[in-house]
Protein backbone atom coordinates (compact mmCIF):
# COMPACT_ATOMS: atom_id res chain seq x y z
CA UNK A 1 34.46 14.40 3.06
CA UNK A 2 33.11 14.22 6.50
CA UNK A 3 35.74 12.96 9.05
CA UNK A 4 33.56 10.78 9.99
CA UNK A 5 32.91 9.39 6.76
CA UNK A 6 37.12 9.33 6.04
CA UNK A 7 37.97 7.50 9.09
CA UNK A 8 35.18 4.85 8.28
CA UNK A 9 36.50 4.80 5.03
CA UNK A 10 40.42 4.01 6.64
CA UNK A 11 42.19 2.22 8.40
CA UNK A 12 45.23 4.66 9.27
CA UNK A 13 44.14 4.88 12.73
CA UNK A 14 45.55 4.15 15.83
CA UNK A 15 43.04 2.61 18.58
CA UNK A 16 42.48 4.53 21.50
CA UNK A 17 40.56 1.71 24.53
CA UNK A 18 39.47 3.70 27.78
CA UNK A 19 39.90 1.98 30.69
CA UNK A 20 38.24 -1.03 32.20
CA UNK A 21 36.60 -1.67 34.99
CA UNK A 22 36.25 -4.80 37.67
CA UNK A 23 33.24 -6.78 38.28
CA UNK A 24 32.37 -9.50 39.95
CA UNK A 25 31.42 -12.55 37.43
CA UNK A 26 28.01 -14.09 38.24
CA UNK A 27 27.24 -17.49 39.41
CA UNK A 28 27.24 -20.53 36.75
CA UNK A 29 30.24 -19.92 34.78
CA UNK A 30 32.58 -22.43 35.20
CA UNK A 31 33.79 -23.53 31.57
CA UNK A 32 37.17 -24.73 30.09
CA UNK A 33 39.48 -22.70 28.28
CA UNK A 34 39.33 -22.85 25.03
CA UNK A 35 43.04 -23.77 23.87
CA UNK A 36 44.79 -20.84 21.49
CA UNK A 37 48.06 -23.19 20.50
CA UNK A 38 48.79 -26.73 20.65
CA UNK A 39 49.87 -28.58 23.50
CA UNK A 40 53.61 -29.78 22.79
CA UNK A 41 56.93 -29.83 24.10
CA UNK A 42 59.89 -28.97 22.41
CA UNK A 43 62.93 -31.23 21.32
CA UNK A 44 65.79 -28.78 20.88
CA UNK A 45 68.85 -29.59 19.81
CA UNK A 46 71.66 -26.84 20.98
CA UNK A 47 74.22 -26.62 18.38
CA UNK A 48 76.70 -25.13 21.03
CA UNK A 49 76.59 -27.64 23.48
CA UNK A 50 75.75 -30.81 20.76
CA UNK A 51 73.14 -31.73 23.07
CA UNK A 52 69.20 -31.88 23.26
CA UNK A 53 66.83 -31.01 25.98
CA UNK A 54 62.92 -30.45 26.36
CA UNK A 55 61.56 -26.45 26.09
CA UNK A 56 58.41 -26.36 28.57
CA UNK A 57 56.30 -23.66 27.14
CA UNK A 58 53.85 -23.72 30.16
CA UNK A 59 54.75 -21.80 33.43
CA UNK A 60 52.65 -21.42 36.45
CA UNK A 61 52.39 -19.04 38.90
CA UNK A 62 50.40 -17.92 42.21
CA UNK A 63 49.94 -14.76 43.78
CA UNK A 64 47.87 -13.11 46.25
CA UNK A 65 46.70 -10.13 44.03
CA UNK A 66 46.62 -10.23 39.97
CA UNK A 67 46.40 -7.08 38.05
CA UNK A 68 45.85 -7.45 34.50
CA UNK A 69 46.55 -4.16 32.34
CA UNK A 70 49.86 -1.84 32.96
CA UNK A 71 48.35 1.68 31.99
CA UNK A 72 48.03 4.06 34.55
CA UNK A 73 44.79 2.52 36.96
CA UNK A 74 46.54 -0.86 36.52
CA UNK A 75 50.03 0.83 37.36
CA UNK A 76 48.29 2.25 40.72
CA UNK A 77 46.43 -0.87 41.79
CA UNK A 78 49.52 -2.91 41.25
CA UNK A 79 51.88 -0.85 43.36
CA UNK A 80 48.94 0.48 45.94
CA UNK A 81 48.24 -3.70 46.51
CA UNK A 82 52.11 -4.29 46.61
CA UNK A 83 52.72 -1.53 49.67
CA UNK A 84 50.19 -3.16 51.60
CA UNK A 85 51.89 -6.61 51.78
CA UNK A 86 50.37 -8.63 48.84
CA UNK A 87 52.26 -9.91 47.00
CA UNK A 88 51.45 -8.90 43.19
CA UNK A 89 51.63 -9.28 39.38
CA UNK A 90 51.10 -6.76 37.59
CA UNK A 91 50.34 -8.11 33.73
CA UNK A 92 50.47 -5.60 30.90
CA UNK A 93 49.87 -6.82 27.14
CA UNK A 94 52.50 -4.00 25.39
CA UNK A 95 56.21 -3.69 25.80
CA UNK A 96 56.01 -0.54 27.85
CA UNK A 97 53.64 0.62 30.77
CA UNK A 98 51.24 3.25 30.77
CA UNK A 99 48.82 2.64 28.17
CA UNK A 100 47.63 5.63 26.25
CA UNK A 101 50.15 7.66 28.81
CA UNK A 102 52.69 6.09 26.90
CA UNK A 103 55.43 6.27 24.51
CA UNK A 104 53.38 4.46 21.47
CA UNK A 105 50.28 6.66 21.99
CA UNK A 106 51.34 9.96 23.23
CA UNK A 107 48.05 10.84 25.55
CA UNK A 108 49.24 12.87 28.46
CA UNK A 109 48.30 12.41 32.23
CA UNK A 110 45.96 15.29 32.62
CA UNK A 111 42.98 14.38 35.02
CA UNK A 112 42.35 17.47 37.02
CA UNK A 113 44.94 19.29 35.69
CA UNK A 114 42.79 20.13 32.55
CA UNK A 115 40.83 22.32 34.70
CA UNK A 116 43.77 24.60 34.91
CA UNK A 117 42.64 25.12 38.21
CA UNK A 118 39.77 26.32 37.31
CA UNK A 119 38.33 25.24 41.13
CA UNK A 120 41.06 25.52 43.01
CA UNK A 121 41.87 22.32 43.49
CA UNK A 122 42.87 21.15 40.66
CA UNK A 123 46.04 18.70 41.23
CA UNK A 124 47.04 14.49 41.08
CA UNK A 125 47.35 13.32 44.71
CA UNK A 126 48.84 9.62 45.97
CA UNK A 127 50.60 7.25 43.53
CA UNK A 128 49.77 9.68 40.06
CA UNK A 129 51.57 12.65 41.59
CA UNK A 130 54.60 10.62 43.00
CA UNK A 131 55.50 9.30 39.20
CA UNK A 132 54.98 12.22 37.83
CA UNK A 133 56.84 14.22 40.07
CA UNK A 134 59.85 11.46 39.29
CA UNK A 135 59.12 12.35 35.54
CA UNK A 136 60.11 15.93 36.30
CA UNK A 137 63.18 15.24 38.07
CA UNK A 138 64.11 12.20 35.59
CA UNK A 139 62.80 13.22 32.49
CA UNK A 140 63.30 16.97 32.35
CA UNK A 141 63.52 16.86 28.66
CA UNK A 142 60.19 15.93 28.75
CA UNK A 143 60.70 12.74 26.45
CA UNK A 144 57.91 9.69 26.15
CA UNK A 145 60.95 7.40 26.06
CA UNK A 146 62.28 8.24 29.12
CA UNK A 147 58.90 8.58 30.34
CA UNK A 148 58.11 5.04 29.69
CA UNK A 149 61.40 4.29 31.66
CA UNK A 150 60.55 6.38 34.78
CA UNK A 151 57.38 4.38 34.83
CA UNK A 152 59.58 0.80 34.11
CA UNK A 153 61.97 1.96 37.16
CA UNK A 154 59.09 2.85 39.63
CA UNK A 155 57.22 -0.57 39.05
CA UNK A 156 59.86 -2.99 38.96
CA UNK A 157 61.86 -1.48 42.14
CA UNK A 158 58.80 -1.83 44.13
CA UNK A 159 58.88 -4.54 46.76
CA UNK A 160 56.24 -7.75 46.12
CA UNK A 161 55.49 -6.55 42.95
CA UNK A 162 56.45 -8.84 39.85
CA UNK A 163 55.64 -7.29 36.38
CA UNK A 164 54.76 -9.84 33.24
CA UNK A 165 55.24 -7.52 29.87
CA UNK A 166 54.05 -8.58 26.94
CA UNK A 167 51.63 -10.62 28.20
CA UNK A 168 48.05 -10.99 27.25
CA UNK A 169 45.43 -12.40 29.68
CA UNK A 170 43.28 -14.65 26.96
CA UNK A 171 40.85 -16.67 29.71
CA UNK A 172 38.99 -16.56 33.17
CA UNK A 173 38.84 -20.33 34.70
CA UNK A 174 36.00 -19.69 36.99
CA UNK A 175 35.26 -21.47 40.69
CA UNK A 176 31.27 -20.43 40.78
CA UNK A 177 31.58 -17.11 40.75
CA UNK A 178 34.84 -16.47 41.43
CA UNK A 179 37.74 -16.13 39.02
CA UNK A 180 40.76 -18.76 40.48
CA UNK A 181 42.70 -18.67 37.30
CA UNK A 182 43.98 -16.36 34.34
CA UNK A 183 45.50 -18.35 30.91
CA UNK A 184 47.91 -15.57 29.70
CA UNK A 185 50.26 -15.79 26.74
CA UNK A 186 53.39 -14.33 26.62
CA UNK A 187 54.94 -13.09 23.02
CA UNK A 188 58.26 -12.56 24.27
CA UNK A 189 59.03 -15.76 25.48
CA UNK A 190 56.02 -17.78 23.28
CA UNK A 191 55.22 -19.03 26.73
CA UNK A 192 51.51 -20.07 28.43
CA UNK A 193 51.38 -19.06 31.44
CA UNK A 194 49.06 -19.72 34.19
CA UNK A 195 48.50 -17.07 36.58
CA UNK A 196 46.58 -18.55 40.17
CA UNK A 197 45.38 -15.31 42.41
CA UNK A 198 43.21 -14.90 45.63
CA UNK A 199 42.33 -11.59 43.92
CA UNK A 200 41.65 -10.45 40.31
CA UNK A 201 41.38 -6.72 38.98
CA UNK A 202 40.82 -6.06 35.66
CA UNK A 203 42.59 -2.73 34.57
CA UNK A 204 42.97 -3.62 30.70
CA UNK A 205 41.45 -1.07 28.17
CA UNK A 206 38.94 -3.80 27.26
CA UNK A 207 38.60 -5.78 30.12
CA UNK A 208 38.50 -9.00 28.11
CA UNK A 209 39.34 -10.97 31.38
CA UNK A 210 36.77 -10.00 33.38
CA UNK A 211 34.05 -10.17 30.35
CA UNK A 212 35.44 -13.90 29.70
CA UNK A 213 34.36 -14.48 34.12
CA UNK A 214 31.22 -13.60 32.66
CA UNK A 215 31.21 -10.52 34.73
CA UNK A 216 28.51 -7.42 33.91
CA UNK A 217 30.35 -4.97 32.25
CA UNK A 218 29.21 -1.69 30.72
CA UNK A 219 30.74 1.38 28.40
CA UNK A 220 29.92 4.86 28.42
CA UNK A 221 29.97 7.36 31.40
CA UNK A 222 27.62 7.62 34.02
CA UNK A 223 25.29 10.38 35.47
CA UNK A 224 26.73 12.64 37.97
CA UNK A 225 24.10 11.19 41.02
CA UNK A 226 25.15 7.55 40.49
CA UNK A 227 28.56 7.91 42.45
CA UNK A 228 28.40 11.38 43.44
CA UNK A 229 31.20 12.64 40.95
CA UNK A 230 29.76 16.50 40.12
CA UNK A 231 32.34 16.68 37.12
CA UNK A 232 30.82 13.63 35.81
CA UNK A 233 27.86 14.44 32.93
CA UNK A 234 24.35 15.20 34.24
CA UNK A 235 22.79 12.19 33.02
CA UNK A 236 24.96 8.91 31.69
CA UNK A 237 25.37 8.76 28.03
CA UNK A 238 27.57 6.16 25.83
CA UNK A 239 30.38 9.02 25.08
CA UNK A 240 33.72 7.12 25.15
CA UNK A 241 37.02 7.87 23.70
CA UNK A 242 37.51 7.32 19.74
CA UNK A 243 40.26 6.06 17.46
CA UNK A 244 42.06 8.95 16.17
CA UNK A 245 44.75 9.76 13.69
CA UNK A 246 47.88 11.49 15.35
CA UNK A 247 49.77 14.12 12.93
CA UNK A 248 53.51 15.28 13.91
CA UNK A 249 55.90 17.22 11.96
CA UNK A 250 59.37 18.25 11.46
CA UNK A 251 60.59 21.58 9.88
CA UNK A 252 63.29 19.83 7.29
CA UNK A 253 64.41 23.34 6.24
CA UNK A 254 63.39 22.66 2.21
CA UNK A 255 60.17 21.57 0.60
CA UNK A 256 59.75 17.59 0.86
CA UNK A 257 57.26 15.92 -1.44
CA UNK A 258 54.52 13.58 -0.30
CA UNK A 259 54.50 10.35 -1.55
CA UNK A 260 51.37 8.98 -0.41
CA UNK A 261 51.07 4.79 -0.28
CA UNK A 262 49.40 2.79 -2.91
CA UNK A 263 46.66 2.05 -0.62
CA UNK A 264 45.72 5.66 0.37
CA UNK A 265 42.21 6.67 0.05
CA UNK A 266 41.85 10.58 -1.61
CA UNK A 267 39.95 12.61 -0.44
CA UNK A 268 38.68 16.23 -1.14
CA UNK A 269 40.33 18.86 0.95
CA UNK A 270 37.91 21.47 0.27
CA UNK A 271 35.36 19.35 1.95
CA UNK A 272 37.04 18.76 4.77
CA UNK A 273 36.85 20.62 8.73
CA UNK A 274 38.79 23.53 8.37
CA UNK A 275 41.35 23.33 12.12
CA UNK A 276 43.63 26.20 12.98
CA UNK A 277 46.27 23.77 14.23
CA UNK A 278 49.27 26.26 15.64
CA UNK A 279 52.19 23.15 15.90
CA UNK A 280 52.70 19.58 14.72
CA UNK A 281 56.07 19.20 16.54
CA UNK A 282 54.99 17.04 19.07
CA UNK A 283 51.71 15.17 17.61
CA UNK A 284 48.32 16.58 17.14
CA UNK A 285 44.89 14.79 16.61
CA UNK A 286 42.93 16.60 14.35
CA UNK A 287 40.54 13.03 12.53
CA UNK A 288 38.48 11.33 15.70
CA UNK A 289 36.02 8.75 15.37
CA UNK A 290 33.62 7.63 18.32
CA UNK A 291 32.68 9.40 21.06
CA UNK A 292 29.10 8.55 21.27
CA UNK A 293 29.99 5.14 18.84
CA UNK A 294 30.78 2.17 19.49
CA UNK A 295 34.11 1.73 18.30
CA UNK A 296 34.66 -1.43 18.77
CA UNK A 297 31.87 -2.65 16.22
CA UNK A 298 31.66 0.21 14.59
């Protein structure tokens, strides 16, 4: 079976979102939120105390810059706005920071580095090489975890900057063409929260914020002339990154059967890509689907 075909066919796949960008929304899009949970207040009786009070499940807050979407660009605008006296929310969706550079997806910063310095260049300058140079003092063991902790520890010590973590940013509330509001939920605390901003910048994978301001948004890459980038693809195309399935293994010293789930889909091996894969110790995707789909809709 094609891989392709297998991934289409399954849904043991971990999504991989590239990163969003900003736009400005265009003019005539005021609207109202739409409401995701009902309006009510709580009556809760504490059995400790043997008395009641009322649980507000609405919080509002105002800031000079918003930015929604903790991976590594939201990481960078956050702290980069923060340094230069705004003060800042940084709003990330997951439990961790970092996004795909993270503990629950495993995706490396490379950037340049994958040229190997190839053009002599070839290094992370400003706020990319300061955390990772942290990572190598901290995290010398080289472990996501602790990883996702150097990245925890270099946000929240940062002056003006406030981080909201599992949070999602649901809805724009537009003044003309400007975005004056952001309706977030937050899982942790089963809390709406209201987030008021001079500034917005959307760094979320999909960039569902920004798309709800009715901003122009696009996917894909684009040609090398548009901004000048000469590592960027001669012409733009809609390549993007895929949803892949991550393999790992550990050497248990004795053979261990597989057992697979009730809802596993066989497969042919013999039809499959052949891969010389050289180590599973520390994840390997091998099954990718996208690239030049949308996957999304796919």
């Amino acid at each position: 079976m094609k891989r392709r075909e297998f991934l289409k066919k399954s849904f043991l796949t971990t999504t991989f979102l590239s990163c969003g960008g900003f736009s400005i929304a265009s003019q005539g899009n005021e609207f109202k939120p739409r409401e995701y949970w009902p309006k009510r207040d709580d009556n809760w009786k504490y059995m400790g105390k043997k008395d009641t009070s009322t649980v507000k499940r609405e919080k509002e807050y105002t800031f000079d810059v918003a930015v929604i979407g903790g991976g590594v660009a939201g990481l960078c605008a956050a702290v980069s706005a923060a340094r230069h006296g705004a003060k800042t929310v940084l709003v990330q969706n997951r439990p961790v920071l970092g996004g795909n550079a993270s503990s629950e997806i495993h995706v490396p910063i490379n950037g340049s580095y994958h040229f190997k310095n190839k053009f002599g260049v070839d290094r992370e300058t400003g706020i990319v090489e300061e955390i990772q140079l942290e990572n190598r003092y901290y995290n010398v063991q080289n472990s996501w975890e602790v990883w996702d902790q150097v990245m925890y520890d270099y946000v929240t010590r940062q002056e003006n900057l406030t981080l909201m973590l599992n949070t999602q940013a649901m809805e724009a509330v537009m003044d003309g063409n400007s975005i004056k509001k952001a309706i977030c939920f937050q899982f942790s605390t089963e809390s709406k929260i209201i987030i008021s901003a001079d500034v917005f910048i959307d760094c979320s994978g999909d960039g569902a914020l920004a798309a709800s301001a009715g901003a122009e948004y696009r996917t894909g890459r684009e040609g090398k002339a548009e901004f000048n980038e000469k590592y960027a693809p001669d012409e733009p195309d809609g390549w993007v990154m895929g949803d892949s399935i991550q393999f790992s293994s550990k050497d248990m010293g004795y053979p261990v059967p597989f057992n697979p789930p009730s809802f596993a889909i066989k497969y042919d091996p013999s039809k499959a890509n052949k891969r010389n894969i050289t180590q599973l110790s520390c994840g390997f995707w091998w099954v990718e689907l996208g690239s030049d789909l949308d996957i999304v809709d796919v």
